[in-house]
Protein backbone atom coordinates (compact mmCIF):
# COMPACT_ATOMS: atom_id res chain seq x y z
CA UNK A 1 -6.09 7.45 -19.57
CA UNK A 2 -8.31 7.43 -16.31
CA UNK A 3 -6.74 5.57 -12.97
CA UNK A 4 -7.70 2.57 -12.02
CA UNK A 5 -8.63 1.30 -8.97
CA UNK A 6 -5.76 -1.14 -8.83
CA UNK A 7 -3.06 1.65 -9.55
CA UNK A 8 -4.09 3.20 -6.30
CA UNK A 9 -3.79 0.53 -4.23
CA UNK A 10 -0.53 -0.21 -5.71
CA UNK A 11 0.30 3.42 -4.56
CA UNK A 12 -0.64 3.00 -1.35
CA UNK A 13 0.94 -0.33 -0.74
CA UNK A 14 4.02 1.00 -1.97
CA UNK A 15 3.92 4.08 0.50
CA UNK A 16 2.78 1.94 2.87
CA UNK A 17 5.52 -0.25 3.02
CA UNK A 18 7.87 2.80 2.71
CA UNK A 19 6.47 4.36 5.72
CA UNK A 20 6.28 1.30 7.53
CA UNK A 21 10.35 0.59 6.45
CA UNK A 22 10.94 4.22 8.06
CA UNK A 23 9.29 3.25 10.80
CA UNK A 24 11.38 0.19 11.29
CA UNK A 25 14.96 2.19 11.44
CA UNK A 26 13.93 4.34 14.56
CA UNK A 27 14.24 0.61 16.23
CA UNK A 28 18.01 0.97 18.16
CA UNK A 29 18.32 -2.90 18.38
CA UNK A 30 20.28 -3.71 15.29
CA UNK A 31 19.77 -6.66 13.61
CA UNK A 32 22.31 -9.76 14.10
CA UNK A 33 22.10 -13.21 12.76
CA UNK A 34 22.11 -14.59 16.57
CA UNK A 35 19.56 -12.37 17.49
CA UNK A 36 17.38 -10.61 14.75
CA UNK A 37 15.33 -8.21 17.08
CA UNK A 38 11.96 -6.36 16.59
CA UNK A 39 13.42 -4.66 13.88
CA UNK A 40 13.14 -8.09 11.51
CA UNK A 41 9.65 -8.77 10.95
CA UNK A 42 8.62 -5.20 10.34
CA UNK A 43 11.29 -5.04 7.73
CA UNK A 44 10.11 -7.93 6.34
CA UNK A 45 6.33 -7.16 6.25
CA UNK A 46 7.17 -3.55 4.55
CA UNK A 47 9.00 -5.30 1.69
CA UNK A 48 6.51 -7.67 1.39
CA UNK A 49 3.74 -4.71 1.20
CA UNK A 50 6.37 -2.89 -1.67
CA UNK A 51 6.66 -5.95 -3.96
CA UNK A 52 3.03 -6.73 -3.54
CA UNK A 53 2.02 -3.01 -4.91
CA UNK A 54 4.45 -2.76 -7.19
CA UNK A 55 2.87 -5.96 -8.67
CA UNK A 56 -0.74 -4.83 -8.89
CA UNK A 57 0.90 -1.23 -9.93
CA UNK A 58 2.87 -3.04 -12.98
CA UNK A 59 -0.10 -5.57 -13.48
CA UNK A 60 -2.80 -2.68 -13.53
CA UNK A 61 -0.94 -0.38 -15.80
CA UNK A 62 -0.39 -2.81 -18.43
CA UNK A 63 -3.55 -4.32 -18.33
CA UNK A 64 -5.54 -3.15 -21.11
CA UNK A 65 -9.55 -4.09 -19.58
CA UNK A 66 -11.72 -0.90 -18.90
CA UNK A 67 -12.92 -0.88 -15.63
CA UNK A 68 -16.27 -0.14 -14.48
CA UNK A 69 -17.09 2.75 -12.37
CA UNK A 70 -16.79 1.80 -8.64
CA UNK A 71 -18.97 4.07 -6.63
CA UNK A 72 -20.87 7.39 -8.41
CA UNK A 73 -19.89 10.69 -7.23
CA UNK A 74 -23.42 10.68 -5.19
CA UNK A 75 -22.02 7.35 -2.95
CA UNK A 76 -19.01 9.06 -2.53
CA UNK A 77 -21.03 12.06 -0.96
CA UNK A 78 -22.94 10.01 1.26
CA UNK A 79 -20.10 7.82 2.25
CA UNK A 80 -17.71 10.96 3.50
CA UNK A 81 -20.81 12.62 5.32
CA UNK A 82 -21.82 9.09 7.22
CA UNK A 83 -17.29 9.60 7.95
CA UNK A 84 -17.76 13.20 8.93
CA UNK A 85 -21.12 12.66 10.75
């Protein structure tokens, strides 16, 4: 079974809103009901970006459609040497 494109960014939306999540707890303001802080709306952003991956992780995997190829190894060449360069 080859990896889709959509399993990936699952993955990385999932890390993503880990790191983020990590991020959040360095934040010494705790978070209150009078006064919810910084801390609140990164917290809820990084959940957000982990249910959203898992989704398209769960939705991806069971999906059963055969995707086409994206980019051919050649693009992917030329795309990392326009990076580098």
């Amino acid at each position: 079974m080859r990896i889709k494109r959509d399993q990936i960014t699952g993955a990385v939306l999932i890390l993503l809103g880990a790191v983020v999540f990590l991020m959040t707890t360095t934040f010494s303001t705790p978070i209150t009901a009078a006064y919810p802080g910084p801390r609140m709306l990164p917290s809820i952003a990084a959940f957000g970006f982990a249910v959203c991956g898992l989704g398209i992780l769960v939705e991806s995997t069971l999906s059963k459609k055969e995707q086409k190829a994206y980019m051919a190894k050649a693009g992917w060449v030329r795309m990392g040497a326009s990076l580098i360069l």
